[in-house]
PDB file of N, CA and C in Angstrom:
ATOM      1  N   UNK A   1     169.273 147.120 122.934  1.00  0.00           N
ATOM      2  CA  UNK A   1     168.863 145.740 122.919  1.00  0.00           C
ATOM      3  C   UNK A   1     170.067 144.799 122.872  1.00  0.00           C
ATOM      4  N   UNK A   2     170.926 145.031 122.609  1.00  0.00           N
ATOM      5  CA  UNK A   2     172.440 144.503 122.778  1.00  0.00           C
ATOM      6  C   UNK A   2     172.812 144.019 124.088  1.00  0.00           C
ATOM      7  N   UNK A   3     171.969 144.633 125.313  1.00  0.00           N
ATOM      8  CA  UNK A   3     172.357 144.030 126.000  1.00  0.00           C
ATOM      9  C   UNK A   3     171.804 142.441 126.680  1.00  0.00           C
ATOM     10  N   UNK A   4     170.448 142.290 125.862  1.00  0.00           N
ATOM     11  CA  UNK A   4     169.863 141.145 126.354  1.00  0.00           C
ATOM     12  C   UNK A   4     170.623 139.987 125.778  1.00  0.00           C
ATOM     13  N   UNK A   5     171.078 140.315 124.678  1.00  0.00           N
ATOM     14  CA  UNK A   5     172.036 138.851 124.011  1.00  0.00           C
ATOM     15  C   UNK A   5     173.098 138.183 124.733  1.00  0.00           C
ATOM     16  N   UNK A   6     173.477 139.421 125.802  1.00  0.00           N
ATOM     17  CA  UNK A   6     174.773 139.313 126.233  1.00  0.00           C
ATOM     18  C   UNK A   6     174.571 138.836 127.833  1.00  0.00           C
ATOM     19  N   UNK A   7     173.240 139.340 128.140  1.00  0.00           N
ATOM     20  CA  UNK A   7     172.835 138.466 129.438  1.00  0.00           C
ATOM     21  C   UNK A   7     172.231 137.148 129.479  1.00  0.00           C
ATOM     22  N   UNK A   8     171.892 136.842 128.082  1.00  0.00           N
ATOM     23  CA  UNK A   8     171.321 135.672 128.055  1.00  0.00           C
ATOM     24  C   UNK A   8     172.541 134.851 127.834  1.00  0.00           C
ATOM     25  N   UNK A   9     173.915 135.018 127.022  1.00  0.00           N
ATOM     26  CA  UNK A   9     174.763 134.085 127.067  1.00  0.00           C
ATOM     27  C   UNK A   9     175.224 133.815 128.606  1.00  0.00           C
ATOM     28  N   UNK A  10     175.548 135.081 129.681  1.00  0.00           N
ATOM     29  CA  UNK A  10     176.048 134.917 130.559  1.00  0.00           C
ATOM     30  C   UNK A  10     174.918 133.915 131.653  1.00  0.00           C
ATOM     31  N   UNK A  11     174.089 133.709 131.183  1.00  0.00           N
ATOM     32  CA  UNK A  11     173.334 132.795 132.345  1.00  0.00           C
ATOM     33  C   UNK A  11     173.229 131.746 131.419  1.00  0.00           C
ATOM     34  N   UNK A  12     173.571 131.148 130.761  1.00  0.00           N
ATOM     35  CA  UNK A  12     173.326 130.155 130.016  1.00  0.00           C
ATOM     36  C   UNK A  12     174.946 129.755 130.311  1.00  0.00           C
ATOM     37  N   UNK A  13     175.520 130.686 130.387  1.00  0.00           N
ATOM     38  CA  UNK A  13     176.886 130.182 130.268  1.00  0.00           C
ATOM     39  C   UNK A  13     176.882 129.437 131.744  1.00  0.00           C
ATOM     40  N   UNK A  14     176.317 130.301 132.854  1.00  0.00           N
ATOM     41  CA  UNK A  14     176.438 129.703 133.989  1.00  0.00           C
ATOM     42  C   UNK A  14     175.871 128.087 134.349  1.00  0.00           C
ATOM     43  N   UNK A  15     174.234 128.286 133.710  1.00  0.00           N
ATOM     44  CA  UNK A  15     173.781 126.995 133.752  1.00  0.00           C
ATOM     45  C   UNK A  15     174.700 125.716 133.000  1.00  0.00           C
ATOM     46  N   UNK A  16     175.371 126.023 132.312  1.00  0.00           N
ATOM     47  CA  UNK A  16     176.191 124.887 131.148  1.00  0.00           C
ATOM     48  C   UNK A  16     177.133 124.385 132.238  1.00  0.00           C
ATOM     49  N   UNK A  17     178.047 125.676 132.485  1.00  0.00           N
ATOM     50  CA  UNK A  17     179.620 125.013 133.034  1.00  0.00           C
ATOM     51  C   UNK A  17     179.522 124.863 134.291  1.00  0.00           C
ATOM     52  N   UNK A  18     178.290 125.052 135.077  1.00  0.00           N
ATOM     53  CA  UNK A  18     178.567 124.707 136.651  1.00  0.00           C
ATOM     54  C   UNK A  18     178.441 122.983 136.548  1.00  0.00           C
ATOM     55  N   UNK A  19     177.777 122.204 136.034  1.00  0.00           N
ATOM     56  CA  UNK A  19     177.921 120.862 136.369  1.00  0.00           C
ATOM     57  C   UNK A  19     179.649 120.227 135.920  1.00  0.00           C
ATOM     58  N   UNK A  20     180.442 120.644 135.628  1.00  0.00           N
ATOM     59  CA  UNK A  20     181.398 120.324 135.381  1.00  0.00           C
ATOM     60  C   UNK A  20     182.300 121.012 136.502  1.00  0.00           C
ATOM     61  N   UNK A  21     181.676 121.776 137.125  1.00  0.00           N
ATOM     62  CA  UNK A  21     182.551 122.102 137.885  1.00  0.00           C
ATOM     63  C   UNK A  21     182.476 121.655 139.609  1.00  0.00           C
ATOM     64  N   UNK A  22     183.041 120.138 139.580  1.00  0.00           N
ATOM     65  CA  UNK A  22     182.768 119.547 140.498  1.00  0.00           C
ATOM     66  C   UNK A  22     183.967 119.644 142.213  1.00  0.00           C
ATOM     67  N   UNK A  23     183.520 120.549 142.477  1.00  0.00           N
ATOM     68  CA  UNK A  23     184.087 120.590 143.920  1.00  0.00           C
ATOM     69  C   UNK A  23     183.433 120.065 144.833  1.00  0.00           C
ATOM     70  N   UNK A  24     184.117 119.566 145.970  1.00  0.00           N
ATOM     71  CA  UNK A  24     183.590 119.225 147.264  1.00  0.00           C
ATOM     72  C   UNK A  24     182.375 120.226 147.637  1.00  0.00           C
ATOM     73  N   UNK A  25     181.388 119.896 148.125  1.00  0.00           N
ATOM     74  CA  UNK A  25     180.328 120.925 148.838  1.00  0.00           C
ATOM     75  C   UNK A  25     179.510 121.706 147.482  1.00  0.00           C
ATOM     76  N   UNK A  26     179.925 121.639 146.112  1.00  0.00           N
ATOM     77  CA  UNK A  26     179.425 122.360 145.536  1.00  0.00           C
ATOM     78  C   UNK A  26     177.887 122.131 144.649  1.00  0.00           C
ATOM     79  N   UNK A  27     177.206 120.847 145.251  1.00  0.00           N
ATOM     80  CA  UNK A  27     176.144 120.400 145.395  1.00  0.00           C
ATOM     81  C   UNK A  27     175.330 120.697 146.663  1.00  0.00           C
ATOM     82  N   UNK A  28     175.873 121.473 147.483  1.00  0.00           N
ATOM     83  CA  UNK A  28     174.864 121.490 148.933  1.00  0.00           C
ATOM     84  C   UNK A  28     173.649 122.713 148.195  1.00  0.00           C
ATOM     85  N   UNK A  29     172.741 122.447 149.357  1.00  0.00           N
ATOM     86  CA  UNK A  29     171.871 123.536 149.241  1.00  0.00           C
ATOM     87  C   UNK A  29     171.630 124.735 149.466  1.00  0.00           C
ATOM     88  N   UNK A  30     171.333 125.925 148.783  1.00  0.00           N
ATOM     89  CA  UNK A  30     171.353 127.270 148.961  1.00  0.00           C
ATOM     90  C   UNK A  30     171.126 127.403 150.692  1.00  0.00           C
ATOM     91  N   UNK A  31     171.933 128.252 151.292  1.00  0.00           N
ATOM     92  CA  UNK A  31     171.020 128.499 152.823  1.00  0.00           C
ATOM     93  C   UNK A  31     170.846 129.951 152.569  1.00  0.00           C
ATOM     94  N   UNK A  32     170.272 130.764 153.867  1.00  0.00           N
ATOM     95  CA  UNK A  32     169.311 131.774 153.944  1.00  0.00           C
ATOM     96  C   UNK A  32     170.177 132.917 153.744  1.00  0.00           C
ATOM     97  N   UNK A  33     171.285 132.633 154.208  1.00  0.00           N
ATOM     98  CA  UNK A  33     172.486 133.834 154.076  1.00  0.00           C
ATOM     99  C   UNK A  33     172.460 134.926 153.198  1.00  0.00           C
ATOM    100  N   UNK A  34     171.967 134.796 152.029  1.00  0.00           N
ATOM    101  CA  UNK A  34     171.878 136.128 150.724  1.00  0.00           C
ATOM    102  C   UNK A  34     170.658 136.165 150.621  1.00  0.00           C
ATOM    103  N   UNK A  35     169.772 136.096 151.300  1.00  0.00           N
ATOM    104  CA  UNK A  35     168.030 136.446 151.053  1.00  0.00           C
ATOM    105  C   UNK A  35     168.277 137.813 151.104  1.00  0.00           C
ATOM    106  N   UNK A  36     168.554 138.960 152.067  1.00  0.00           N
ATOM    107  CA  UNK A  36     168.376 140.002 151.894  1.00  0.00           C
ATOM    108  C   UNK A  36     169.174 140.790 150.867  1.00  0.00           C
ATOM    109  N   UNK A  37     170.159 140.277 150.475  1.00  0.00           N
ATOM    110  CA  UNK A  37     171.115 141.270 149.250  1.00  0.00           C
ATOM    111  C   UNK A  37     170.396 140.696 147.933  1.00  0.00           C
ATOM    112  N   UNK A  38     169.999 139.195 147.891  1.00  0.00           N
ATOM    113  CA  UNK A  38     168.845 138.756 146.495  1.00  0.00           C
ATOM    114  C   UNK A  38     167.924 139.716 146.438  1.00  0.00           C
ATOM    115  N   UNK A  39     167.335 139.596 147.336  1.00  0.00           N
ATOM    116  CA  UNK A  39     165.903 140.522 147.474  1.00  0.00           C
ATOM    117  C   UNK A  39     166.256 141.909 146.756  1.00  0.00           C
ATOM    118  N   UNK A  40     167.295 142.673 147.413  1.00  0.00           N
ATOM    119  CA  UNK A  40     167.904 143.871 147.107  1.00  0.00           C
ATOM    120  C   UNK A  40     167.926 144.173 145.871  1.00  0.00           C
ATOM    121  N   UNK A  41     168.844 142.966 145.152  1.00  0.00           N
ATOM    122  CA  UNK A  41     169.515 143.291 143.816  1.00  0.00           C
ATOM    123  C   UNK A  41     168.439 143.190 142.832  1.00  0.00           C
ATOM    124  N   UNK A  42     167.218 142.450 143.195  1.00  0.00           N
ATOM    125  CA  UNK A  42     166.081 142.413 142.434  1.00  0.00           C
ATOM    126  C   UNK A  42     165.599 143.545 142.221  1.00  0.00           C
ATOM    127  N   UNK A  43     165.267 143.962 143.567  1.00  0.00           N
ATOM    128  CA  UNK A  43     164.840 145.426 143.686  1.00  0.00           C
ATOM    129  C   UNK A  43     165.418 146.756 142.935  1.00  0.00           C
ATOM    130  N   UNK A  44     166.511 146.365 142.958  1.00  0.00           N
ATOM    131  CA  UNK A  44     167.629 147.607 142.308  1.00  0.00           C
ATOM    132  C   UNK A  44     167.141 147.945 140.867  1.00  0.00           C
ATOM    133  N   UNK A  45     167.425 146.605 140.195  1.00  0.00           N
ATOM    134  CA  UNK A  45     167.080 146.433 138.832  1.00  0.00           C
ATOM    135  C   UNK A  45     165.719 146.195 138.304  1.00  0.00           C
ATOM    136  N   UNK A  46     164.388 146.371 139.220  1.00  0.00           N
ATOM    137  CA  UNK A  46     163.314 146.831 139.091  1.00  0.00           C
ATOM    138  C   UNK A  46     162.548 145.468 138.846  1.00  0.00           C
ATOM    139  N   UNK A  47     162.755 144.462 139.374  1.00  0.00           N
ATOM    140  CA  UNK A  47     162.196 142.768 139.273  1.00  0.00           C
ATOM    141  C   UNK A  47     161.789 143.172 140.834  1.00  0.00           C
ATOM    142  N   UNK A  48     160.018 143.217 140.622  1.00  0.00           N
ATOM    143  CA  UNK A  48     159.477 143.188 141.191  1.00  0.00           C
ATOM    144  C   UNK A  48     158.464 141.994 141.840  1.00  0.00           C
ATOM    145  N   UNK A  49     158.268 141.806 143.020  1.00  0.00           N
ATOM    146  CA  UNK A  49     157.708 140.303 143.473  1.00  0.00           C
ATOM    147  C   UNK A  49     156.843 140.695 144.892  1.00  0.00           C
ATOM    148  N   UNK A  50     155.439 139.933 144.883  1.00  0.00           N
ATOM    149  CA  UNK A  50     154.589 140.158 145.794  1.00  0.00           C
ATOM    150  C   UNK A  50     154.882 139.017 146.723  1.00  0.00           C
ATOM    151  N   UNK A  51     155.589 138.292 146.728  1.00  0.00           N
ATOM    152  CA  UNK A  51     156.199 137.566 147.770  1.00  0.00           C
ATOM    153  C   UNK A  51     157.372 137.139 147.935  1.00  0.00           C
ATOM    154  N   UNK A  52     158.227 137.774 149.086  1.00  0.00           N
ATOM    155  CA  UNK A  52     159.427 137.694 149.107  1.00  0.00           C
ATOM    156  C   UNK A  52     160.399 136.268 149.232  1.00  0.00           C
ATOM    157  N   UNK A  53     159.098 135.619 149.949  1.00  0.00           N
ATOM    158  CA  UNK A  53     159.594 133.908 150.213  1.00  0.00           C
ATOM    159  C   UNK A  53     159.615 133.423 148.700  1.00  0.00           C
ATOM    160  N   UNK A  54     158.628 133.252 147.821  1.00  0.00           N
ATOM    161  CA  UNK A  54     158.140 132.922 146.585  1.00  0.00           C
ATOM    162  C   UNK A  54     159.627 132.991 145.582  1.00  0.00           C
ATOM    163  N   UNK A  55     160.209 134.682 146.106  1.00  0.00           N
ATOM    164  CA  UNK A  55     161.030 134.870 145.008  1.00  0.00           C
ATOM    165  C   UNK A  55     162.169 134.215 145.361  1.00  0.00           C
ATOM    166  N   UNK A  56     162.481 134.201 146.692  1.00  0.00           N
ATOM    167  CA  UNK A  56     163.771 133.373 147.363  1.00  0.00           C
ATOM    168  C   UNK A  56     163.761 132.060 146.811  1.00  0.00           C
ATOM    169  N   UNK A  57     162.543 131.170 147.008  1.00  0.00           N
ATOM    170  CA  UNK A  57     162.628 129.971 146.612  1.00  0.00           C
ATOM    171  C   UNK A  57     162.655 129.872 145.286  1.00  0.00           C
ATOM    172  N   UNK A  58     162.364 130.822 144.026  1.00  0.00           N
ATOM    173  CA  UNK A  58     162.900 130.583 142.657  1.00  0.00           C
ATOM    174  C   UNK A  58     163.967 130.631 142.857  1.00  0.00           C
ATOM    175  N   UNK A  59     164.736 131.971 143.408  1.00  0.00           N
ATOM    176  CA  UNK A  59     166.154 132.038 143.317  1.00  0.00           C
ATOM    177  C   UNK A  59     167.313 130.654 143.661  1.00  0.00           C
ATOM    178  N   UNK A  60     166.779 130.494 144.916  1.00  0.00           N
ATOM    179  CA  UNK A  60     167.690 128.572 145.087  1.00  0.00           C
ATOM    180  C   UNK A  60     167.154 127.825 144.330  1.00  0.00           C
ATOM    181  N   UNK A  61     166.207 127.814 143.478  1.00  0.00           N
ATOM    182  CA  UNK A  61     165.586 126.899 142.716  1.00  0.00           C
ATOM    183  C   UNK A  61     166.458 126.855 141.545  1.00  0.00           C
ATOM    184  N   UNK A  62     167.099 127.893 141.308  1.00  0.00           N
ATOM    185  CA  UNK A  62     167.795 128.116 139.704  1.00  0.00           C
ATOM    186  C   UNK A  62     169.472 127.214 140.181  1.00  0.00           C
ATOM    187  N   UNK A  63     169.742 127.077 141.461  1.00  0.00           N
ATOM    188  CA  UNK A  63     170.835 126.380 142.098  1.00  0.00           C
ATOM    189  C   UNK A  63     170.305 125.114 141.618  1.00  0.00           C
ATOM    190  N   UNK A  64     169.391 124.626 141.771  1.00  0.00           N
ATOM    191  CA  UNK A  64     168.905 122.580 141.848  1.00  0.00           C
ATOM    192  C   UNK A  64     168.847 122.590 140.375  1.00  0.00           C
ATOM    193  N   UNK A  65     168.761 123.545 139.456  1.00  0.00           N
ATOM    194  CA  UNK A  65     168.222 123.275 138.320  1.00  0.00           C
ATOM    195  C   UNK A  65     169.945 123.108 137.555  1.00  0.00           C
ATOM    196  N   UNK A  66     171.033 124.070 137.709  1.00  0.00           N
ATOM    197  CA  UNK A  66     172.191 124.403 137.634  1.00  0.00           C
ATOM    198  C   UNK A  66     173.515 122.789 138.135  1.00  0.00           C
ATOM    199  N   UNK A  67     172.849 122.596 139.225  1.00  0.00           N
ATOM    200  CA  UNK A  67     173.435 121.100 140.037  1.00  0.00           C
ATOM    201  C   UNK A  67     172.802 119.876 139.270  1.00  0.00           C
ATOM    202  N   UNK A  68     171.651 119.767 138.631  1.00  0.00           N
ATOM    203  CA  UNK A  68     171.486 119.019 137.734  1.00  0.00           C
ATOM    204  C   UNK A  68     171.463 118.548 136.511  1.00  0.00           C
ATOM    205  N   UNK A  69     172.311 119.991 135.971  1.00  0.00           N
ATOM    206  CA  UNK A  69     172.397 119.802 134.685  1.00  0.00           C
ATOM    207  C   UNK A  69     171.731 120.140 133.612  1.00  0.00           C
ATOM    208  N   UNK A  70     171.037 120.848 133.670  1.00  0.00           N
ATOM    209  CA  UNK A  70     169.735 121.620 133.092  1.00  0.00           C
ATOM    210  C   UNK A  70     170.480 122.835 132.571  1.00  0.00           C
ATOM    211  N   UNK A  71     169.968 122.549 130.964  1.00  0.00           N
ATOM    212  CA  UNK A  71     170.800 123.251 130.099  1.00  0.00           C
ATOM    213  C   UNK A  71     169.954 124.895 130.351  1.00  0.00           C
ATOM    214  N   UNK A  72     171.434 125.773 130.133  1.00  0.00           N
ATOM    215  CA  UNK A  72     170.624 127.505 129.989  1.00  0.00           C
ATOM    216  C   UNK A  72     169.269 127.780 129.644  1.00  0.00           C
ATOM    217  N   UNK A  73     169.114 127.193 128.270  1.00  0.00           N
ATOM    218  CA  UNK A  73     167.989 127.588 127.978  1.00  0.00           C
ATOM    219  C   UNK A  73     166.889 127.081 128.470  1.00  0.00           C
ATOM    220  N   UNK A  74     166.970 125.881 128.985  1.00  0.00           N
ATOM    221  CA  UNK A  74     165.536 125.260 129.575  1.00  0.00           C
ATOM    222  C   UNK A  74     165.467 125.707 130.911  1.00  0.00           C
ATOM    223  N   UNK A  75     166.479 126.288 131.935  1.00  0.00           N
ATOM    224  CA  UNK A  75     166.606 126.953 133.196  1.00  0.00           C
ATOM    225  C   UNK A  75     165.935 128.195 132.460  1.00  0.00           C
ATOM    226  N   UNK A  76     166.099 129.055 131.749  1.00  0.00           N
ATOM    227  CA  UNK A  76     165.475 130.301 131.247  1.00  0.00           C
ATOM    228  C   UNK A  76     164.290 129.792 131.098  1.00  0.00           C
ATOM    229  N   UNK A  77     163.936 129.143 129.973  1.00  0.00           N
ATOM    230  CA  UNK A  77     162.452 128.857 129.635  1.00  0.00           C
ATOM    231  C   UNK A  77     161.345 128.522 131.075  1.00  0.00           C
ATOM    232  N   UNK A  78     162.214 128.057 131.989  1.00  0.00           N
ATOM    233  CA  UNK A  78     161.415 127.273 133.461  1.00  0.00           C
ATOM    234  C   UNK A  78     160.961 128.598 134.530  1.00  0.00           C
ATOM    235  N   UNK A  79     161.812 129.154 134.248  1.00  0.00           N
ATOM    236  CA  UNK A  79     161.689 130.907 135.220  1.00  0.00           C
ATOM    237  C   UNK A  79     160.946 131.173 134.288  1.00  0.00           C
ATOM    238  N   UNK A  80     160.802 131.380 133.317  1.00  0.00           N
ATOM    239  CA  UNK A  80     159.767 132.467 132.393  1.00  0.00           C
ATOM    240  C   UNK A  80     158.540 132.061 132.853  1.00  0.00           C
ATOM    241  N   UNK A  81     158.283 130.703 132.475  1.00  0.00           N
ATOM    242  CA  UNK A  81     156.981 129.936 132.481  1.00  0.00           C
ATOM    243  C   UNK A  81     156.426 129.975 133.720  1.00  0.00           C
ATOM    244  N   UNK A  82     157.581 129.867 134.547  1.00  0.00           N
ATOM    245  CA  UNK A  82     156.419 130.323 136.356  1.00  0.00           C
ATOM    246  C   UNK A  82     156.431 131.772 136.889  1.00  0.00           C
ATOM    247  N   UNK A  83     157.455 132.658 135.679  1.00  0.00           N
ATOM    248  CA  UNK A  83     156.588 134.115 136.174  1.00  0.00           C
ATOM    249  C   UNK A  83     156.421 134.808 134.889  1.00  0.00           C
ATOM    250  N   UNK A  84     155.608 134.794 133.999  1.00  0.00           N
ATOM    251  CA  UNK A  84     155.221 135.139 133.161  1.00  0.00           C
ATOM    252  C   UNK A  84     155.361 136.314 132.942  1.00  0.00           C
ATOM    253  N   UNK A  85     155.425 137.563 133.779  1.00  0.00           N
ATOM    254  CA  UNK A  85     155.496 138.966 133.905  1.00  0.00           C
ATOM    255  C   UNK A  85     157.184 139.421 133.563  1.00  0.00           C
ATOM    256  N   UNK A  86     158.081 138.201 133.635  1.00  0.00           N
ATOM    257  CA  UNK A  86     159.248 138.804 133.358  1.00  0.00           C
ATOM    258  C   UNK A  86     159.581 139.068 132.174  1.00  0.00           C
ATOM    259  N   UNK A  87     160.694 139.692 131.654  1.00  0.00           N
ATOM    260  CA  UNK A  87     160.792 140.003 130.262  1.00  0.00           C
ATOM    261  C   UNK A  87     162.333 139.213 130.040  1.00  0.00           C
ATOM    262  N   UNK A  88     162.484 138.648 128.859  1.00  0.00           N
ATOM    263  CA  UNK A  88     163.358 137.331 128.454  1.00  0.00           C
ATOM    264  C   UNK A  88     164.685 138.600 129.238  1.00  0.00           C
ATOM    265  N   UNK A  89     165.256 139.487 129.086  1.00  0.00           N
ATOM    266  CA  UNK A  89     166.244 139.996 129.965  1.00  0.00           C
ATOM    267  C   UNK A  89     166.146 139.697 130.853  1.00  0.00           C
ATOM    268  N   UNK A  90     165.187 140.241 131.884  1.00  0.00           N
ATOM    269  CA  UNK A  90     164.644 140.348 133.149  1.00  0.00           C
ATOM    270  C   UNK A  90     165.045 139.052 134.010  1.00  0.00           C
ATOM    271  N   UNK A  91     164.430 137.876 133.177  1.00  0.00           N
ATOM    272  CA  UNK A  91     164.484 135.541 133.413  1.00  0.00           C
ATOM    273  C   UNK A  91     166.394 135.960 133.533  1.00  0.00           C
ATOM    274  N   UNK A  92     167.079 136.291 132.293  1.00  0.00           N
ATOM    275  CA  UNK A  92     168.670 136.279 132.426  1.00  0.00           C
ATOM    276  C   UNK A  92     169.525 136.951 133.794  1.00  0.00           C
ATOM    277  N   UNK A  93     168.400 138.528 133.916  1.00  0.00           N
ATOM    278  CA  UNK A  93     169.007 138.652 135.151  1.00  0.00           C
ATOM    279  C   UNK A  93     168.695 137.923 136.596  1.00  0.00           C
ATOM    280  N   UNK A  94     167.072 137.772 136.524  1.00  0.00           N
ATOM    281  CA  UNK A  94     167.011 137.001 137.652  1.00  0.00           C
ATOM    282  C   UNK A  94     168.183 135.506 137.635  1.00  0.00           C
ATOM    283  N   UNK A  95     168.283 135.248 136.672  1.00  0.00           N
ATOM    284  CA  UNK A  95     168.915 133.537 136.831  1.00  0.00           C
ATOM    285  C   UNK A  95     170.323 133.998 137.573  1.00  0.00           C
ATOM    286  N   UNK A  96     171.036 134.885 137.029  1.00  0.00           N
ATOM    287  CA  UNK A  96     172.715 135.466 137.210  1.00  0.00           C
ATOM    288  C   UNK A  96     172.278 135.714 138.552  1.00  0.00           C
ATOM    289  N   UNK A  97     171.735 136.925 139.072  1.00  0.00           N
ATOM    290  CA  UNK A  97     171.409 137.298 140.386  1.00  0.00           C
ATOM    291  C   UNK A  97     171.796 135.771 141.171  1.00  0.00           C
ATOM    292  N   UNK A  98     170.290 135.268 140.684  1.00  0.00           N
ATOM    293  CA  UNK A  98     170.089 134.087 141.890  1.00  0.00           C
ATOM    294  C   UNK A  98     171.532 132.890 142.256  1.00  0.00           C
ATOM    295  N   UNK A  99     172.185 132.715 141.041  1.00  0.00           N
ATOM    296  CA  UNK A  99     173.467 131.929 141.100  1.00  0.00           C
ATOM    297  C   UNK A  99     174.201 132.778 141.685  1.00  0.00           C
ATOM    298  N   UNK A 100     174.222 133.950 141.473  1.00  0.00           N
ATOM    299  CA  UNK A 100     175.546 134.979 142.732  1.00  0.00           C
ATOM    300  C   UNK A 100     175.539 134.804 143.848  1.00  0.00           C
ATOM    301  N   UNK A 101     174.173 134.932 143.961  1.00  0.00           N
ATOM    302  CA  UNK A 101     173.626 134.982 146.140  1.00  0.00           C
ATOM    303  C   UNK A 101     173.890 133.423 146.479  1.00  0.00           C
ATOM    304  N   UNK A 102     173.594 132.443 145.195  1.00  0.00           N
ATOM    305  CA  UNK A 102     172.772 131.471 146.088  1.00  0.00           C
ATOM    306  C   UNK A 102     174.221 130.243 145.745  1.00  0.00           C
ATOM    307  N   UNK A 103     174.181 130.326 144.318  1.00  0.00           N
ATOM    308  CA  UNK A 103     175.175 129.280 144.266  1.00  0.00           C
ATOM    309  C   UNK A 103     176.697 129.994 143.166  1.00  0.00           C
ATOM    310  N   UNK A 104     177.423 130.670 143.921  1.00  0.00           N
ATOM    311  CA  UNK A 104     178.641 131.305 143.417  1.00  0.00           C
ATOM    312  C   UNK A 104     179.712 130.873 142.574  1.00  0.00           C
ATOM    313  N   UNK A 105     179.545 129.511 142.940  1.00  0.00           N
ATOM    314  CA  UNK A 105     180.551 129.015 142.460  1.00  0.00           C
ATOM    315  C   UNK A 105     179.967 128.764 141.115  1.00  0.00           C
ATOM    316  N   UNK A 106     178.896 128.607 140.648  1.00  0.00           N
ATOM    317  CA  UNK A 106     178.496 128.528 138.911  1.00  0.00           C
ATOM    318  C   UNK A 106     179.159 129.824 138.423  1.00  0.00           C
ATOM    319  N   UNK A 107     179.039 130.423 138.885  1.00  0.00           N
ATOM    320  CA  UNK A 107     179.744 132.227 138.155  1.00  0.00           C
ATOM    321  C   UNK A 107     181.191 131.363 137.795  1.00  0.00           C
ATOM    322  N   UNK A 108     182.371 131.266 139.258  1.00  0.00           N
ATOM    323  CA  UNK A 108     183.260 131.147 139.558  1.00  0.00           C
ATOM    324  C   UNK A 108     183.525 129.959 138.138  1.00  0.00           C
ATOM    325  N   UNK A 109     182.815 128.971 137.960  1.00  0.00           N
ATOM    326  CA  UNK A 109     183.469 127.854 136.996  1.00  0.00           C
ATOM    327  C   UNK A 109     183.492 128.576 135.179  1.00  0.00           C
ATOM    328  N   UNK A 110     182.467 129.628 135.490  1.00  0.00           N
ATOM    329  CA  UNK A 110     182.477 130.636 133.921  1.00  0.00           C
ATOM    330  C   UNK A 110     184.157 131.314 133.831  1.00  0.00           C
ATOM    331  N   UNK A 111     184.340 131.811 134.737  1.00  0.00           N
ATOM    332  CA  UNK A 111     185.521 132.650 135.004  1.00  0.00           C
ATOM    333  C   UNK A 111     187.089 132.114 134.285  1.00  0.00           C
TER     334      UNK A 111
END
């Protein structure tokens, strides 16, 4: 169980320090480019989804939420609440995932 503490800081960490990390372009919008390796990495780690569009559009969704300033925990609490089936790990990995594929540079400003 040690490890959920440690995924929940790391996506919280992401949601915090990406608005400070203001580069050129680093407000644009997710494009389609990592749909299939998102999809993948979901898959890998057993985050399962009956619609593949559905899950794409959470995944850039956790980008608009990240670009606006929306603290970790209420980006966690917002994924939980629209898929109820995940488990509070599960919300941490989907959030990390979705900022890797979709918006990188939130990782990159943790670093």
């Amino acid at each position: 169980m040690k490890l959920l503490p440690a995924l929940l800081v790391a996506a919280i960490g992401i949601a915090v320090a990406a608005p400070a990390y203001a580069e050129p372009g680093a407000d644009e919008p997710p494009t389609d480019e990592h749909n299939e390796e998102f999809l993948a990495d979901l898959t890998q780690i057993g985050i399962s989804f009956q619609d593949p569009n559905q899950a794409i559009n959470a995944g850039k969704a956790v980008c608009g939420f990240i670009s606006r300033g929306v603290s970790g925990l209420q980006l966690l609490n917002d994924i939980r609440d629209n898929n109820p089936g995940l488990t509070p790990a599960d919300t941490a990995r989907f959030a990390t995932i979705a900022a890797k594929h979709y918006c990188p540079r939130a990782i990159a400003a943790t670093e």
